[in-house]
C-alpha atoms as a PDB file:
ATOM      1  CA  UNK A   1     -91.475   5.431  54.568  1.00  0.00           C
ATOM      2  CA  UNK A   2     -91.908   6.239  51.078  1.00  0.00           C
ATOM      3  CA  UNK A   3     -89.915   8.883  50.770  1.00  0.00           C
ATOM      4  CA  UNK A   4     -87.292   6.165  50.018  1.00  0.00           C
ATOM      5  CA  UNK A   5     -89.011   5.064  47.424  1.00  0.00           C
ATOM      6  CA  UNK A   6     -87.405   5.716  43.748  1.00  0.00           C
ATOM      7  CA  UNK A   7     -83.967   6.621  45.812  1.00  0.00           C
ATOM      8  CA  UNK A   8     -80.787   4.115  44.673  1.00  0.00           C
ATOM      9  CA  UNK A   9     -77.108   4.402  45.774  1.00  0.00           C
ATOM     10  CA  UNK A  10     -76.074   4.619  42.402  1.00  0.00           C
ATOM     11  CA  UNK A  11     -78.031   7.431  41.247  1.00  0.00           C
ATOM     12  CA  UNK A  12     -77.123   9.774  44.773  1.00  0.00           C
ATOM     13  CA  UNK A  13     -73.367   8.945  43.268  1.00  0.00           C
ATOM     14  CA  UNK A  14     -74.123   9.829  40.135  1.00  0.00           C
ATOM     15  CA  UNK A  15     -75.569  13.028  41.642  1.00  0.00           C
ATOM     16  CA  UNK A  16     -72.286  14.161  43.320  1.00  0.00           C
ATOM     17  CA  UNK A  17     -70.332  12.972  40.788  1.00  0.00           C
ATOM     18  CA  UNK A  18     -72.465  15.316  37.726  1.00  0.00           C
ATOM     19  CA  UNK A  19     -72.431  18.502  40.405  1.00  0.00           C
ATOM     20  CA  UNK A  20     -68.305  17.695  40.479  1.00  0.00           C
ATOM     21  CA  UNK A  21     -68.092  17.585  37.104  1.00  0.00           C
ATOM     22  CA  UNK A  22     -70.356  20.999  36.283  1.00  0.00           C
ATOM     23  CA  UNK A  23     -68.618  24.341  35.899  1.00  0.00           C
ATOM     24  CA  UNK A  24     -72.322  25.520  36.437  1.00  0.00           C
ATOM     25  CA  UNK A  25     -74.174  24.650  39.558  1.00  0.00           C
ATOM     26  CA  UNK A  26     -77.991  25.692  37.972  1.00  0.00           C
ATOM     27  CA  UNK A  27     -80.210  23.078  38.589  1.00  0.00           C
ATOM     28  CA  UNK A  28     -81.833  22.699  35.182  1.00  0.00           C
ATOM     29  CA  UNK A  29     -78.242  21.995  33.725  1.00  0.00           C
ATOM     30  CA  UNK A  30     -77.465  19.941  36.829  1.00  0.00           C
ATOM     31  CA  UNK A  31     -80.483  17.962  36.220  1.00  0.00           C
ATOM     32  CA  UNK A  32     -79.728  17.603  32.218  1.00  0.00           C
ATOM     33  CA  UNK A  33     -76.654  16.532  32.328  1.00  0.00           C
ATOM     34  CA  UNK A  34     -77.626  13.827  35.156  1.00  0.00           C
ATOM     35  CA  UNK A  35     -80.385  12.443  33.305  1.00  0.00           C
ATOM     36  CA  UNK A  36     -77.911  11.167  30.778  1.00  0.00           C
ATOM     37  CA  UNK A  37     -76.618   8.743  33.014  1.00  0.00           C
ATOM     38  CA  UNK A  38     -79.265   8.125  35.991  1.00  0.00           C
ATOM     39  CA  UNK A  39     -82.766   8.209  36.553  1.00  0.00           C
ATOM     40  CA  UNK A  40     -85.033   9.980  39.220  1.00  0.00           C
ATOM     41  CA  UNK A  41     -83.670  13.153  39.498  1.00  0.00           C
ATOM     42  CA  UNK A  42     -85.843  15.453  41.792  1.00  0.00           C
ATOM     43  CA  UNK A  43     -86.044  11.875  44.145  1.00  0.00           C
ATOM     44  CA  UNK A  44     -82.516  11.449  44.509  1.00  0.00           C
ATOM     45  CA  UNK A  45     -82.015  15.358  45.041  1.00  0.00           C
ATOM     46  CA  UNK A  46     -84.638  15.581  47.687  1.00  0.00           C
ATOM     47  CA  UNK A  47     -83.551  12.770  49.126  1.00  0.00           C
ATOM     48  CA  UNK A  48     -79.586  14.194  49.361  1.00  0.00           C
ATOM     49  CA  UNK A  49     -80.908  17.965  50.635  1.00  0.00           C
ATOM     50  CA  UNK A  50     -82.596  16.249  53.476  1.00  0.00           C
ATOM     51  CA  UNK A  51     -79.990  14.718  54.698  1.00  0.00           C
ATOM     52  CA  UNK A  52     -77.929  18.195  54.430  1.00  0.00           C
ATOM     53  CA  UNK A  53     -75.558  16.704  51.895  1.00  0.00           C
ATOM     54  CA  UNK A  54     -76.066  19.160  49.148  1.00  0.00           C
ATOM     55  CA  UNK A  55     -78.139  22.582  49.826  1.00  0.00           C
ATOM     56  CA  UNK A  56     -80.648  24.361  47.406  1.00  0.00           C
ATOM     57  CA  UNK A  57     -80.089  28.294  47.264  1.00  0.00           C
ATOM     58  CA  UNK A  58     -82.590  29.663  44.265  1.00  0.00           C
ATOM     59  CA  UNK A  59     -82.069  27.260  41.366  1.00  0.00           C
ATOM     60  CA  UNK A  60     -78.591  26.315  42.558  1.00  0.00           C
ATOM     61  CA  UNK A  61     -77.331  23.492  44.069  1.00  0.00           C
ATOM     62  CA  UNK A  62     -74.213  23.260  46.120  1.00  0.00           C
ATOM     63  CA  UNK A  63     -72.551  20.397  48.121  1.00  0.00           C
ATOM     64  CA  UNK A  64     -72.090  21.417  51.895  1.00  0.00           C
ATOM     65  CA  UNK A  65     -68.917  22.466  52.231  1.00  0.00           C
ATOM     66  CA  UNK A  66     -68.003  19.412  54.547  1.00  0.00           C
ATOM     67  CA  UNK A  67     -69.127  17.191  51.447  1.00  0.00           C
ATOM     68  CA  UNK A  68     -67.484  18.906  49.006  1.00  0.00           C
ATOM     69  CA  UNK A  69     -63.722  18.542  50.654  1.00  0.00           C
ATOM     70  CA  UNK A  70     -64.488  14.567  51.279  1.00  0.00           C
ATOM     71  CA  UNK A  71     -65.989  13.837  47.822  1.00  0.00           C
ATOM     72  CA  UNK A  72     -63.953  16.261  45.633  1.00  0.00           C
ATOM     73  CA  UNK A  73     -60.691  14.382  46.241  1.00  0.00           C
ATOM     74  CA  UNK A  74     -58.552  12.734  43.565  1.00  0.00           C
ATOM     75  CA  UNK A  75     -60.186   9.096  43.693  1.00  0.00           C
ATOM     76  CA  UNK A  76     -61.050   6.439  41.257  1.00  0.00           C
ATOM     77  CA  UNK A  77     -64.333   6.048  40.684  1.00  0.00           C
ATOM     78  CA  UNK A  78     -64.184   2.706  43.197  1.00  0.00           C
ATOM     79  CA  UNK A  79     -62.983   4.687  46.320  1.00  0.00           C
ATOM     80  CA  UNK A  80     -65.088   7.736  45.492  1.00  0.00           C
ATOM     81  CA  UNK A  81     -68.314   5.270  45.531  1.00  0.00           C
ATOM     82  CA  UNK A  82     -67.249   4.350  48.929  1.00  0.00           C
ATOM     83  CA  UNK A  83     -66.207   7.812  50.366  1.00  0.00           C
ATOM     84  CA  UNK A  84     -69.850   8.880  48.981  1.00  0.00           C
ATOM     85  CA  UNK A  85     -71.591   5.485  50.596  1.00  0.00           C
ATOM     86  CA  UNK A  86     -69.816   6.056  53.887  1.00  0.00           C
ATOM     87  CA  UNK A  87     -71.431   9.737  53.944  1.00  0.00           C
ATOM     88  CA  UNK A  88     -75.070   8.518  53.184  1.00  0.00           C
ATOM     89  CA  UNK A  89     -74.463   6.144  56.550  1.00  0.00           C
ATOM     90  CA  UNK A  90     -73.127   8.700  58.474  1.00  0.00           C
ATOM     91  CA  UNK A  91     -75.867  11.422  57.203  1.00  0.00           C
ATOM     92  CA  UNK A  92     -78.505   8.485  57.439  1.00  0.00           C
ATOM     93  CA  UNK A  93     -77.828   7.593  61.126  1.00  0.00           C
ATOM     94  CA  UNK A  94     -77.030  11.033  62.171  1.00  0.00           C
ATOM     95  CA  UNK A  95     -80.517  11.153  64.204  1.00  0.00           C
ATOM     96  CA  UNK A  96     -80.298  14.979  62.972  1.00  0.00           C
ATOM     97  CA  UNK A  97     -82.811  14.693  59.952  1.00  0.00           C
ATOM     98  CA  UNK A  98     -86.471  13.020  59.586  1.00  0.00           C
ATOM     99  CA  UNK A  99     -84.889  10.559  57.136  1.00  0.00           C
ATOM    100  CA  UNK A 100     -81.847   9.073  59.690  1.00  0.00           C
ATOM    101  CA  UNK A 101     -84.846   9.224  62.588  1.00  0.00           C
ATOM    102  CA  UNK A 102     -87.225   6.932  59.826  1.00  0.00           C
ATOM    103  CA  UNK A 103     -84.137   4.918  59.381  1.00  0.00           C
ATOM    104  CA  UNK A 104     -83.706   4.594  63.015  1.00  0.00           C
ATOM    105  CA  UNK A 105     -87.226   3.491  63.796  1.00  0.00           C
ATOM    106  CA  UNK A 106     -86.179   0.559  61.143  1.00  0.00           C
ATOM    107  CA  UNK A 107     -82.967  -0.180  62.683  1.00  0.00           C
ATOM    108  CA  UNK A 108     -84.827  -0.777  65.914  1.00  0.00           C
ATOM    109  CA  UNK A 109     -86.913  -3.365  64.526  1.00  0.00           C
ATOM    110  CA  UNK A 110     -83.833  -5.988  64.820  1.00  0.00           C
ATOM    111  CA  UNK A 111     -83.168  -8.059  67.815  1.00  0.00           C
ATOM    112  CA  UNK A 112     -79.992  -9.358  69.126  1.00  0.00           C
ATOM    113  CA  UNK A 113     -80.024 -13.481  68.590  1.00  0.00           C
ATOM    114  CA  UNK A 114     -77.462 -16.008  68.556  1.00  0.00           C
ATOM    115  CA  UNK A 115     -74.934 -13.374  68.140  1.00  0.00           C
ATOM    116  CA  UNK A 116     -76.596 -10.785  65.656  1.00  0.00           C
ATOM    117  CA  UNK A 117     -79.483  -8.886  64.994  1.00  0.00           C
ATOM    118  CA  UNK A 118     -81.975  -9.932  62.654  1.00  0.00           C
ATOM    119  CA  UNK A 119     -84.973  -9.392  61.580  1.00  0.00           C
ATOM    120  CA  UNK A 120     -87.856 -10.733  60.142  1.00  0.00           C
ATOM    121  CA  UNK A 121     -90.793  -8.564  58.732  1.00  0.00           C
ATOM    122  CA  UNK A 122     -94.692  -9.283  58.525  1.00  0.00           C
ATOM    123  CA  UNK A 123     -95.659  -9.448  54.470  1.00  0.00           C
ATOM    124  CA  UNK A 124     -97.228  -5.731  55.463  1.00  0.00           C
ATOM    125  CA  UNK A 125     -94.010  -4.452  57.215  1.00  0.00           C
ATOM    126  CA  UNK A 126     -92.064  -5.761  54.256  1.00  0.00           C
ATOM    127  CA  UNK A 127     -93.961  -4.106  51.358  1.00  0.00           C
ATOM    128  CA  UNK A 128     -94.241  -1.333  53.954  1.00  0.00           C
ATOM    129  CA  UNK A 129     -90.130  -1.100  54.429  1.00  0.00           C
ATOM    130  CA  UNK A 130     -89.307  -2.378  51.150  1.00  0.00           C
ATOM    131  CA  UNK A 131     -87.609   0.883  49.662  1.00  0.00           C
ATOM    132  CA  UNK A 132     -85.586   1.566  52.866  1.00  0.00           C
ATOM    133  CA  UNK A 133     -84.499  -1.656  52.910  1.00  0.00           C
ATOM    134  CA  UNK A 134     -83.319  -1.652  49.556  1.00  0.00           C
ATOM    135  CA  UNK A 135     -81.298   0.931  49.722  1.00  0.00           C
ATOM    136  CA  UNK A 136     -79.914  -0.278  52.894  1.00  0.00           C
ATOM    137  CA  UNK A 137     -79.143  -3.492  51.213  1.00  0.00           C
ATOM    138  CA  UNK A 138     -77.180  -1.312  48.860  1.00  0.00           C
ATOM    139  CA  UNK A 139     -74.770   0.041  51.273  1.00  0.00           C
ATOM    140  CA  UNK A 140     -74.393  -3.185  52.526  1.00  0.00           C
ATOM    141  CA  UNK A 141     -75.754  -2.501  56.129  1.00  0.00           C
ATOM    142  CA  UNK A 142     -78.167  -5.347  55.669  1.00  0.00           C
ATOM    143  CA  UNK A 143     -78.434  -8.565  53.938  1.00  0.00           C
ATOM    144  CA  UNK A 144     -80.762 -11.139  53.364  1.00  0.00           C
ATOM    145  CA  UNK A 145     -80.564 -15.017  54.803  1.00  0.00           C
ATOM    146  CA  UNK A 146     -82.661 -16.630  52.427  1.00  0.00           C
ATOM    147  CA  UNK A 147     -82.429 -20.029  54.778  1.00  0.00           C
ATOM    148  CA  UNK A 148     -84.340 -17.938  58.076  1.00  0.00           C
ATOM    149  CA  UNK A 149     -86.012 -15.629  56.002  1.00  0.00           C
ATOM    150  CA  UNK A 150     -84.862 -12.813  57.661  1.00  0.00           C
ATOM    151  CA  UNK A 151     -82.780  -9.469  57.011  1.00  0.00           C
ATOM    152  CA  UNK A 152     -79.139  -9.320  59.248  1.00  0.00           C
ATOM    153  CA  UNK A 153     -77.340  -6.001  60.321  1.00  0.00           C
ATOM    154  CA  UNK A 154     -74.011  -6.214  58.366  1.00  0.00           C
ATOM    155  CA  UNK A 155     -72.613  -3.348  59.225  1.00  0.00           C
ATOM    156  CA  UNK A 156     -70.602  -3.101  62.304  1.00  0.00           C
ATOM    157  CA  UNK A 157     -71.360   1.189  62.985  1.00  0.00           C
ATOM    158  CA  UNK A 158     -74.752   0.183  63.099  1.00  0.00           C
ATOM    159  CA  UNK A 159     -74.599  -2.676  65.209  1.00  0.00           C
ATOM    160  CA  UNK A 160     -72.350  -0.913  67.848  1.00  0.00           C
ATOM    161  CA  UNK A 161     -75.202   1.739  67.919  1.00  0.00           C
ATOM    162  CA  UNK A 162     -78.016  -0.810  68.438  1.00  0.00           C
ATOM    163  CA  UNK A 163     -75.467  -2.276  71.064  1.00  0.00           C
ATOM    164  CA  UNK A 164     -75.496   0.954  73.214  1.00  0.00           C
ATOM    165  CA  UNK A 165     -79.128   1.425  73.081  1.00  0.00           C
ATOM    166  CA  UNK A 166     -81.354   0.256  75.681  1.00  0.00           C
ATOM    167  CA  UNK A 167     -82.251  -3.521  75.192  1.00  0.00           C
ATOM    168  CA  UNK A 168     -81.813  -6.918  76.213  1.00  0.00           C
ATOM    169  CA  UNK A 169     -81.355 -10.033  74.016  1.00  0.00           C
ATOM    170  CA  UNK A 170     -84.045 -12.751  73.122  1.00  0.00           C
ATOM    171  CA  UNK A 171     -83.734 -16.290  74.770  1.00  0.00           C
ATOM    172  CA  UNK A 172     -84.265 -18.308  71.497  1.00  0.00           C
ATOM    173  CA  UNK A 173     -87.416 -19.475  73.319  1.00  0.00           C
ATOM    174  CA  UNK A 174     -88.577 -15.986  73.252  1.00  0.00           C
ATOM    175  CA  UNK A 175     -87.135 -15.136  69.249  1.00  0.00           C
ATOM    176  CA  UNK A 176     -89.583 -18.158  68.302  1.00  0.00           C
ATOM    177  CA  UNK A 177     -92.312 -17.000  69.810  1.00  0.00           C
ATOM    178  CA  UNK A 178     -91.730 -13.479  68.409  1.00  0.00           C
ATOM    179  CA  UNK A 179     -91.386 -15.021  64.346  1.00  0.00           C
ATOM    180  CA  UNK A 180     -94.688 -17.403  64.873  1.00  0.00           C
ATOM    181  CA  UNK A 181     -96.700 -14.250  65.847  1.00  0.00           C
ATOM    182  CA  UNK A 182     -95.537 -12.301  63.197  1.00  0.00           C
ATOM    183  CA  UNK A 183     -96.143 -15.257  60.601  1.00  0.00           C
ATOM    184  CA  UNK A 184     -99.757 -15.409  62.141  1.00  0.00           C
END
């Protein structure tokens, strides 16, 4: 799952935000003009295209024009960061791209117990994971319990779609069993 790797939440903002702000849409300018104030600029843009948030034509880039009505709105900076997370998790568990299906094959790694899903990752599975779950962590759709040692869905879209997929929950009998083989 590398192709996560080098992507942050607050550099795919300060993507949208740069385009916003150009009168010119030319990549190299784009791309100037965002390295003032982010890093990783052909990760984050490869990482927006694919999920069909902004489109490439030549050396232009353009917000799809579904994007461009949501994030071009009069907000403060606050609300525009969460208009702009909200459309990464819609974009990221769309199942329409190969990043939201990667994301899904995560996602399906958590089990229902006591209530929510958790889970918790080999050593391999975490350095294997570790960018995707970062960024997750950054739009707050999972969080870490430092006491179980295990990551927790947070958000509530995701959880109804992990609700409404074909499972069952884990007896706590059977949750045990599943963390002791994965610490072996």
């Amino acid at each position: 799952m590398n192709q996560f790797d080098k992507v942050k939440f607050n550099n795919c903002v300060e993507l949208f935000r740069t385009i916003l702000k150009m009168n010119s849409q030319d990549v190299p300018q784009v791309k100037k003009a965002y390295l003032q104030h982010a890093i990783n600029f052909e990760e984050t843009l490869d990482f927006e295209t694919q999920l069909d948030l902004l489109v490439l034509e030549g050396d232009s880039i353009k917000m799809s024009e579904r994007v461009h009505r949501i994030v071009s709105t009069e907000l403060n900076e606050v609300k525009q960061g969460q208009v702009i997370a909200n459309l990464l998790i819609d974009h990221l568990f769309s199942d329409q791209t190969q990043l939201s299906k990667d994301v899904g094959l995560f996602i399906r790694e958590f089990r229902l117990y006591d209530g929510k899903f958790r889970f918790r990752p080999t050593l391999s599975q975490n350095l294997q994971l570790s960018s995707l779950r970062n960024l997750l962590m950054e739009l707050d759709i999972i969080e870490y319990d430092s006491s179980a040692k295990e990551y927790v869905l947070a958000d509530h879209r995701v959880q109804l779609k992990l609700v409404n997929r074909p499972s069952r929950a884990f007896s706590k009998k059977e949750y045990v069993e599943t963390l002791k083989m994965r610490e072996q």
